[in-house]
N, C-alpha and C. Protein backbone atom coordinates (compact mmCIF):
# COMPACT_ATOMS: atom_id res chain seq x y z
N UNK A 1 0.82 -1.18 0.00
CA UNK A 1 0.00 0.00 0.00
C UNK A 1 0.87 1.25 0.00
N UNK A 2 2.12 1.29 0.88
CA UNK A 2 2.93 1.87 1.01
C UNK A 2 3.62 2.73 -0.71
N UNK A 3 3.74 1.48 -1.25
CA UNK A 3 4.20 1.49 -2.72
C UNK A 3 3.12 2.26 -3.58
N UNK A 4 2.11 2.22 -3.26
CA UNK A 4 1.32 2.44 -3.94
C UNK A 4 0.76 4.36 -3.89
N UNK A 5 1.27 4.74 -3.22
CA UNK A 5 0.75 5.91 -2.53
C UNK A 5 2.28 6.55 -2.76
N UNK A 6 3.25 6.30 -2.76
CA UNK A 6 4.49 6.65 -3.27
C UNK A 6 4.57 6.93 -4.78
N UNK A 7 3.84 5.86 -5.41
CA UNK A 7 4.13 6.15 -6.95
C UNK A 7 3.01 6.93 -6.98
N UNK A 8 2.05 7.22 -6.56
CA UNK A 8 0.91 8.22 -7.23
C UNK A 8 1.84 9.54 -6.83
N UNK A 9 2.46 9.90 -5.11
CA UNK A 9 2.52 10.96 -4.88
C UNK A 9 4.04 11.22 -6.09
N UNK A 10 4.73 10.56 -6.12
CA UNK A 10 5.80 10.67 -7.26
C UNK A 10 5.53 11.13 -8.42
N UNK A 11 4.68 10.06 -9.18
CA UNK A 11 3.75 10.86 -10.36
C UNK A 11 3.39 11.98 -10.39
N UNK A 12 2.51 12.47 -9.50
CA UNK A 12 1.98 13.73 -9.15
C UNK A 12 2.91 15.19 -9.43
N UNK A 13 4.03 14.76 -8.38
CA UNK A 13 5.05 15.65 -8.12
C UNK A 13 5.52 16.10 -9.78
N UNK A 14 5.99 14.73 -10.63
CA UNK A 14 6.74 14.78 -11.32
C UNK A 14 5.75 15.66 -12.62
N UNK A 15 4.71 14.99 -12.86
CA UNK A 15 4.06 15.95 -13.70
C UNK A 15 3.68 17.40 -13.44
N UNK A 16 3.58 17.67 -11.99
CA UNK A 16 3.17 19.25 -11.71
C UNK A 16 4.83 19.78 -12.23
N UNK A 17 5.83 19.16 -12.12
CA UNK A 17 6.90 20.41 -12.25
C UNK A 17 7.52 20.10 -13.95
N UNK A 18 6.49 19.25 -14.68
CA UNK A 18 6.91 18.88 -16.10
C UNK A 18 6.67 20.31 -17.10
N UNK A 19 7.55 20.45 -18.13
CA UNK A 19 7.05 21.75 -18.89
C UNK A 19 5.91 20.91 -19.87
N UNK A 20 4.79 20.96 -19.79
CA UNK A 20 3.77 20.95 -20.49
C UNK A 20 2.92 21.74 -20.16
N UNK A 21 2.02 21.69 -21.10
CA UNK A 21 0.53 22.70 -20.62
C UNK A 21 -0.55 21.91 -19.80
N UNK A 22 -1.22 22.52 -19.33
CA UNK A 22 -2.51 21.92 -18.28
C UNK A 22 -2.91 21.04 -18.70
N UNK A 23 -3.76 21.01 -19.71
CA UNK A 23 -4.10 20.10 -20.22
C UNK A 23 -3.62 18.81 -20.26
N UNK A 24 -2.27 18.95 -20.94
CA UNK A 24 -1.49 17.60 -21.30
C UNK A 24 -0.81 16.92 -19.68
N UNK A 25 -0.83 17.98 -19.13
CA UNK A 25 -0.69 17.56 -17.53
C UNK A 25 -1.73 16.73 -16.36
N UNK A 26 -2.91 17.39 -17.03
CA UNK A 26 -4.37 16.79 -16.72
C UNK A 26 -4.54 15.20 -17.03
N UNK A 27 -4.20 14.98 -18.21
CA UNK A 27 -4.33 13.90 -19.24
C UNK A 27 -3.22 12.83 -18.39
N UNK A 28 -2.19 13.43 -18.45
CA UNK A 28 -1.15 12.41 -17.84
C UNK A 28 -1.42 12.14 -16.72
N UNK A 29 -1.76 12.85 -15.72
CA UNK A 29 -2.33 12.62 -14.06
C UNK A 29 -3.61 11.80 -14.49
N UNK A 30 -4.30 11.81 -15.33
CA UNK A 30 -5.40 10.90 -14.96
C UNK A 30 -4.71 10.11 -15.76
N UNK A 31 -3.89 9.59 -16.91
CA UNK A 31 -3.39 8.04 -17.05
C UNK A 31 -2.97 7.89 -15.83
N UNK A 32 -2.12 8.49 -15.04
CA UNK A 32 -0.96 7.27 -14.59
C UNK A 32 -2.22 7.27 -13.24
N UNK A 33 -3.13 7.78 -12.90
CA UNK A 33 -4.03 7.63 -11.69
C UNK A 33 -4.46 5.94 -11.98
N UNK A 34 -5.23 6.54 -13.66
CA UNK A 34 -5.96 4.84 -14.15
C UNK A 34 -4.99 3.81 -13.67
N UNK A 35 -3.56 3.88 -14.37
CA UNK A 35 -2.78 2.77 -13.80
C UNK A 35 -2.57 2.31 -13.12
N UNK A 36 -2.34 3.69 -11.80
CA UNK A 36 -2.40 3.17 -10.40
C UNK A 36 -3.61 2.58 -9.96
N UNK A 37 -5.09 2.59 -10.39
CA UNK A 37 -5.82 2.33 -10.17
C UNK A 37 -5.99 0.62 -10.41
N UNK A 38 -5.35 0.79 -11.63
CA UNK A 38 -5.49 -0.82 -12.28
C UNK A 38 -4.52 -1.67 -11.37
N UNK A 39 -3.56 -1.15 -11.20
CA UNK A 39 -2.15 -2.21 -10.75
C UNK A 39 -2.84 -2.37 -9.23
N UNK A 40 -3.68 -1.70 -8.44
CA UNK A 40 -4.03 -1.89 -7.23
C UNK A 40 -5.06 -3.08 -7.24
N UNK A 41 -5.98 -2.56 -8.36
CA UNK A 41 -6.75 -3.66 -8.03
C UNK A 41 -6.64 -5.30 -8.46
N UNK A 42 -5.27 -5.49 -9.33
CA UNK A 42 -4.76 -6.40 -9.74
C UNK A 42 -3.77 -6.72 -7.86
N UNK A 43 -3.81 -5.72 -7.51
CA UNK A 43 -3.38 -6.95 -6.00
C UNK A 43 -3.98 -6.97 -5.01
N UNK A 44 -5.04 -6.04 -5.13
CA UNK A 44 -6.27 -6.88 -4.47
C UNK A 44 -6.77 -7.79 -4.85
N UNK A 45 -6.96 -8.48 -6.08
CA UNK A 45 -7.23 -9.67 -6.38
C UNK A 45 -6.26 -10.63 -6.40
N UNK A 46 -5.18 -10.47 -6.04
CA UNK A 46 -4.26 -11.73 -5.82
C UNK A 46 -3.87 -11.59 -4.48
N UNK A 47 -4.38 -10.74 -3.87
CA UNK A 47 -4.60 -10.90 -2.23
C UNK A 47 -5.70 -11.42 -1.66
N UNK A 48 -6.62 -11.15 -2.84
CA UNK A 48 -8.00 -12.38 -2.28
C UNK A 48 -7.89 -13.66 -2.95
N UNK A 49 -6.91 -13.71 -3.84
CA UNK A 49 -6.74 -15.47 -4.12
C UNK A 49 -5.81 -16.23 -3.37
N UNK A 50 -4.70 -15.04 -2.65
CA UNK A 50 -4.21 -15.72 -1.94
C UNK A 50 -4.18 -16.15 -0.66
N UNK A 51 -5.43 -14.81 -0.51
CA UNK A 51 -6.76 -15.53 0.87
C UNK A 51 -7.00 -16.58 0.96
N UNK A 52 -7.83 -16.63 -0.26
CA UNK A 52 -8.93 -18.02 -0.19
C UNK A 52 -8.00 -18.79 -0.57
N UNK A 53 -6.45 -18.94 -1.09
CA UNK A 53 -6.20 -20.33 -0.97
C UNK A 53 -5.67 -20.76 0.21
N UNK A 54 -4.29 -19.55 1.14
CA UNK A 54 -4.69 -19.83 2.49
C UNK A 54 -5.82 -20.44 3.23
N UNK A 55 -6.83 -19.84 3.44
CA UNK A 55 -7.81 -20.68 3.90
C UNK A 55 -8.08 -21.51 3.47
N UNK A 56 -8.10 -22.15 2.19
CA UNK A 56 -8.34 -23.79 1.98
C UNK A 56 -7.21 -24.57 2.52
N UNK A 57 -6.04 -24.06 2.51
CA UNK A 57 -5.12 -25.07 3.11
C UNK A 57 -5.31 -24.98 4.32
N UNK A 58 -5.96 -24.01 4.96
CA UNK A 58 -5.87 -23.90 6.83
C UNK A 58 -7.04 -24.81 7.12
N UNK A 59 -8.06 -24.59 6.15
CA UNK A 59 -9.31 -25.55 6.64
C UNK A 59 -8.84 -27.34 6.18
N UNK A 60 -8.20 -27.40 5.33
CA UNK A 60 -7.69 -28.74 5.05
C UNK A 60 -6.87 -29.39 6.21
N UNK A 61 -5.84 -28.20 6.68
CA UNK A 61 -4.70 -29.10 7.74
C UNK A 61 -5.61 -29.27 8.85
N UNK A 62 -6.46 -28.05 9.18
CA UNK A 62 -7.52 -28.25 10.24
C UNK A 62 -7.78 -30.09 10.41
N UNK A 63 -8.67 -30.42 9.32
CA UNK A 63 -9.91 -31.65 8.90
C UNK A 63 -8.82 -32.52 8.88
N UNK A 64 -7.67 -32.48 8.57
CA UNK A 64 -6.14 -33.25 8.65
C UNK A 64 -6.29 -34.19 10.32
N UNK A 65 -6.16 -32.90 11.30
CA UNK A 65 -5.44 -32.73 12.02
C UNK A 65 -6.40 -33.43 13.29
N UNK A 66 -7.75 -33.13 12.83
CA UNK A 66 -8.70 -33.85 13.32
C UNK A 66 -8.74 -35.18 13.25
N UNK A 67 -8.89 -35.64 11.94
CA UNK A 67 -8.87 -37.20 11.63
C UNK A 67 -8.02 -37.63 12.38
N UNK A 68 -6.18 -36.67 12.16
CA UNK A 68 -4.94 -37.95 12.92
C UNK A 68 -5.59 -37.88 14.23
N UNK A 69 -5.99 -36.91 15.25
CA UNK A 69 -6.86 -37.30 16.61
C UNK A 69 -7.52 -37.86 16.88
N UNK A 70 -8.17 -38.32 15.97
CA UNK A 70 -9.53 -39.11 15.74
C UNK A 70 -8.97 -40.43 15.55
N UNK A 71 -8.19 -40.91 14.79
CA UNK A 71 -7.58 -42.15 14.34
C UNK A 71 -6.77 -42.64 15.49
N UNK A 72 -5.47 -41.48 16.31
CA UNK A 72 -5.10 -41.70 17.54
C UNK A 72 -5.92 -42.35 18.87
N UNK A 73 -7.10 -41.14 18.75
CA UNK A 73 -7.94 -41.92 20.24
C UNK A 73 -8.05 -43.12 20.38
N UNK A 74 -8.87 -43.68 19.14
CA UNK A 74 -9.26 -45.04 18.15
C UNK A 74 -8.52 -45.77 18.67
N UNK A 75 -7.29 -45.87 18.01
CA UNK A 75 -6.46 -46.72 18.47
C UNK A 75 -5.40 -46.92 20.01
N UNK A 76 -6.09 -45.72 20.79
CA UNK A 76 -5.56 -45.62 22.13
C UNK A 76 -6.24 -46.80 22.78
N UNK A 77 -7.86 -46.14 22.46
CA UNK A 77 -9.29 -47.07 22.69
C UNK A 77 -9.26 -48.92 22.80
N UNK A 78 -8.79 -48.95 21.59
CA UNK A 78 -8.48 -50.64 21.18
C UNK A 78 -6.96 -50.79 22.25
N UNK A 79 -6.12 -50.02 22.46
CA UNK A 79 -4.96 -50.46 22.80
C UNK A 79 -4.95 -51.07 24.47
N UNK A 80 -6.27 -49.93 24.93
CA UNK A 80 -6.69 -49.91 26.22
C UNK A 80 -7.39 -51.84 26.75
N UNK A 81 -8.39 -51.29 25.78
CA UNK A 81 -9.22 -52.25 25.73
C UNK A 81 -8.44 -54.29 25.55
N UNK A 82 -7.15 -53.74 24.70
CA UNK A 82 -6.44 -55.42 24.07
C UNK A 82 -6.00 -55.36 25.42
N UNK A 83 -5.35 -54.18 26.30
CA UNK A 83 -4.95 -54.44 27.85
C UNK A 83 -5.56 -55.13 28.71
N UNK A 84 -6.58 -54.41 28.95
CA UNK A 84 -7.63 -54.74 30.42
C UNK A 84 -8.10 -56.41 29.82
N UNK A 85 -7.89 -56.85 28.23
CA UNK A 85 -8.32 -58.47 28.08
C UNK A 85 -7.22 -58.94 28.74
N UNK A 86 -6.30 -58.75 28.29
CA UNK A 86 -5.44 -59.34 28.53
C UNK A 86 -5.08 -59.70 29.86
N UNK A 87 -4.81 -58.34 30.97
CA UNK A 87 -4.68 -58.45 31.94
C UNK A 87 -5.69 -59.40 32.80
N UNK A 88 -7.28 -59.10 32.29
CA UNK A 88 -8.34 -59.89 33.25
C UNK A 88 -8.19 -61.52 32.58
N UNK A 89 -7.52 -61.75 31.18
CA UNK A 89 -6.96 -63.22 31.08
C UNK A 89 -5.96 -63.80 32.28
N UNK A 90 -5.19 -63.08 31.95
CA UNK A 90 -4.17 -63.17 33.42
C UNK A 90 -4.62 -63.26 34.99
N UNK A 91 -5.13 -62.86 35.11
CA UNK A 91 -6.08 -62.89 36.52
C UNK A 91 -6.69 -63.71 36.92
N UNK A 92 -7.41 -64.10 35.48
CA UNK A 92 -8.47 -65.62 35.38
C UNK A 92 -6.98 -67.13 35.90
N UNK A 93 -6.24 -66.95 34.58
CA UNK A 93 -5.36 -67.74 34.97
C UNK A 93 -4.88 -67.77 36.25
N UNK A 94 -4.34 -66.96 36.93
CA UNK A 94 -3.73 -66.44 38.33
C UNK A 94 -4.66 -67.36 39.30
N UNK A 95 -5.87 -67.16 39.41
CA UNK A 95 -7.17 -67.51 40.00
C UNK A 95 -6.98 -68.82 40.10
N UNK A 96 -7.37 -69.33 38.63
CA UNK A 96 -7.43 -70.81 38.98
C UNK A 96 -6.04 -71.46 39.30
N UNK A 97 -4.79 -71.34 38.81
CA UNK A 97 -4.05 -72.04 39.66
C UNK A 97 -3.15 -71.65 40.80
N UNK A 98 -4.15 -70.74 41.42
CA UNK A 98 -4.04 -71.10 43.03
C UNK A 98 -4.95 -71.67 43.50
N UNK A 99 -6.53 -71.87 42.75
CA UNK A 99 -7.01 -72.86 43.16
C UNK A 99 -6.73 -74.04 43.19
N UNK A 100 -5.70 -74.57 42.30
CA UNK A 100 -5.37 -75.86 41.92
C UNK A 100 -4.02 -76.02 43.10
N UNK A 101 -2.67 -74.68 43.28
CA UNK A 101 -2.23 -75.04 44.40
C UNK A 101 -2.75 -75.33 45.93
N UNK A 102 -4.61 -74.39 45.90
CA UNK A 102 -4.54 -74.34 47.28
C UNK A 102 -5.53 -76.25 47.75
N UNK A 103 -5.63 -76.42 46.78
CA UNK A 103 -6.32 -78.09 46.61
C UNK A 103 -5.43 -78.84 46.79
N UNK A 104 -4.14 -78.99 46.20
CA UNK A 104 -2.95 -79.55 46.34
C UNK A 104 -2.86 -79.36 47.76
N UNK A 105 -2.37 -78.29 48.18
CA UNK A 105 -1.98 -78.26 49.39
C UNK A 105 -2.65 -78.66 50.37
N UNK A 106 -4.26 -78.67 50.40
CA UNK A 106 -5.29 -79.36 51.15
C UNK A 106 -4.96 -80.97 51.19
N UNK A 107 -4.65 -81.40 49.90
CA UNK A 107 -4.50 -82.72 49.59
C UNK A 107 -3.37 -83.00 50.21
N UNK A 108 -2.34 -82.26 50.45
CA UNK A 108 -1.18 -82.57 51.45
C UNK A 108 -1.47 -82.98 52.66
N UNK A 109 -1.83 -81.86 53.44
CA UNK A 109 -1.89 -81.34 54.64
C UNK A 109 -2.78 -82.68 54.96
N UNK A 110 -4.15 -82.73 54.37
CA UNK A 110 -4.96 -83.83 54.90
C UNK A 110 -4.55 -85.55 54.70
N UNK A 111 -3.07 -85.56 54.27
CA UNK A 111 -2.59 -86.72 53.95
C UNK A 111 -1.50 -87.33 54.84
N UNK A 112 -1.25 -85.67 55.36
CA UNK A 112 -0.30 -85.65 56.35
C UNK A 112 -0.70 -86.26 57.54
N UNK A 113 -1.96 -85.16 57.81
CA UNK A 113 -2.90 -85.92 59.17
C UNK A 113 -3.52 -87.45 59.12
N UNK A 114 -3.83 -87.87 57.91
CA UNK A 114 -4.20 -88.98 57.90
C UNK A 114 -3.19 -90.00 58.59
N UNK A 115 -1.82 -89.68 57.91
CA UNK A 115 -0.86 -90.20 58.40
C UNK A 115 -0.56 -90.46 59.91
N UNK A 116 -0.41 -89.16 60.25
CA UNK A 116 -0.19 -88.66 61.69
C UNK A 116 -0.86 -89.68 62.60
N UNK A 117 -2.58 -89.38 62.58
CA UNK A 117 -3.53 -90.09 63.52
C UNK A 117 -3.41 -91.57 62.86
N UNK A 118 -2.95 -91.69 61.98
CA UNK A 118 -2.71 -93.44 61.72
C UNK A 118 -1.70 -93.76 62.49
N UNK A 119 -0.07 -93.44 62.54
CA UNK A 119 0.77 -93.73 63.34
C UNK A 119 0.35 -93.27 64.85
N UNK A 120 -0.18 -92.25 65.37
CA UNK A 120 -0.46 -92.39 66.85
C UNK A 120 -1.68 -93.68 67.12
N UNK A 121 -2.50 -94.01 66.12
CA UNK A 121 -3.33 -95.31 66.62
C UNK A 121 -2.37 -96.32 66.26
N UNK A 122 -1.65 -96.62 65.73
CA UNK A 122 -0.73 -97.98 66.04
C UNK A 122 0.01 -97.77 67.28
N UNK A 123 0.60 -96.40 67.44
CA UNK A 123 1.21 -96.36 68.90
C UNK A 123 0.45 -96.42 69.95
N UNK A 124 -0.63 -96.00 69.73
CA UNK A 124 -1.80 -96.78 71.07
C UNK A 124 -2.13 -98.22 71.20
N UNK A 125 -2.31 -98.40 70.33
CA UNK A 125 -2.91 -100.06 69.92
C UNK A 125 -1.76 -100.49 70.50
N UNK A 126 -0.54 -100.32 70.47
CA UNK A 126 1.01 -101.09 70.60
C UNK A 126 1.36 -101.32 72.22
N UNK A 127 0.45 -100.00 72.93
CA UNK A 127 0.67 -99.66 74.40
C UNK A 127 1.83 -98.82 74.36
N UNK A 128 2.25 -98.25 73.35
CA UNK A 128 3.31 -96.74 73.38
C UNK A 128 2.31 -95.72 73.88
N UNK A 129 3.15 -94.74 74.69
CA UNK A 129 3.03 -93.72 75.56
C UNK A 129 2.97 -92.75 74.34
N UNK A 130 1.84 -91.98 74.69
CA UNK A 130 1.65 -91.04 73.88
C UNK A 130 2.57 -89.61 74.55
N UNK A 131 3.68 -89.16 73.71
CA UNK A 131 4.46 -88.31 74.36
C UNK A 131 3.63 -87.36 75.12
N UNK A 132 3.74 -86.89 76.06
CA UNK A 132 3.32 -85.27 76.85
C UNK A 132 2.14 -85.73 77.46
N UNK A 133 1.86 -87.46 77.57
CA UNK A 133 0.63 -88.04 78.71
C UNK A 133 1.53 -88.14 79.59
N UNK A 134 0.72 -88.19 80.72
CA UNK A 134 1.34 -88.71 81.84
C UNK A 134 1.34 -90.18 81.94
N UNK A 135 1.61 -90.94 82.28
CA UNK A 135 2.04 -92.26 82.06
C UNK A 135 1.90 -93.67 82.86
């Protein structure tokens, strides 16, 4: 704009101190006005094309920029979700074999005692002193 207001006031200058007559001075101030007139509005129109193509690329990276967020969550979503299977697989597993150790270990323990009160009834039956009776 700057430029533009420079060459008119330049023009201006230069024809008021030109030796011609009024007239032909008249004539020339209104060409070079037209020109200036024309060359302006030739960049106002490539300042509004280069508006609107700015804005198509800003609204494009926008709708871009959305999708990759959109596609990200998505797959946060599923990533979450393949977890918590996984983990509550694990858990399930976890579960049952400590049920299976804590059966085992029942199956010990009660094999142990079986044992136990089997050998103290042969030591009774035998007439062995049951340790810590009195006698």
């Amino acid at each position: 704009m700057s430029f533009i207001k420079g060459a008119l006031i330049g023009a201006a200058l230069g024809l008021l101190f030109a030796p011609k007559s009024g007239k032909e001075t008249r004539d020339d101030i209104a060409r070079r006005f037209d020109d200036s007139k024309k060359q302006a509005s030739e960049y106002a129109d490539k300042a509004k094309v280069k508006s609107g193509e700015l804005a198509q690329t800003t609204g494009e990276a926008t709708e871009n920029i959305k999708l990759t967020i959109s596609k990200t969550a998505q797959e946060l979503r599923d990533q979450l979700h393949h977890a918590s299977e996984e983990i509550r697989k694990e858990a399930m597993d976890l579960k049952d074999e400590v049920k299976v150790t804590t059966e085992e270990a029942a199956e010990e323990v009660s094999a142990e005692v079986d044992q136990a009160t089997e050998d103290l009834n042969k030591d009774h039956d035998n007439g062995s002193k049951i340790p810590g009776e009195p006698g």
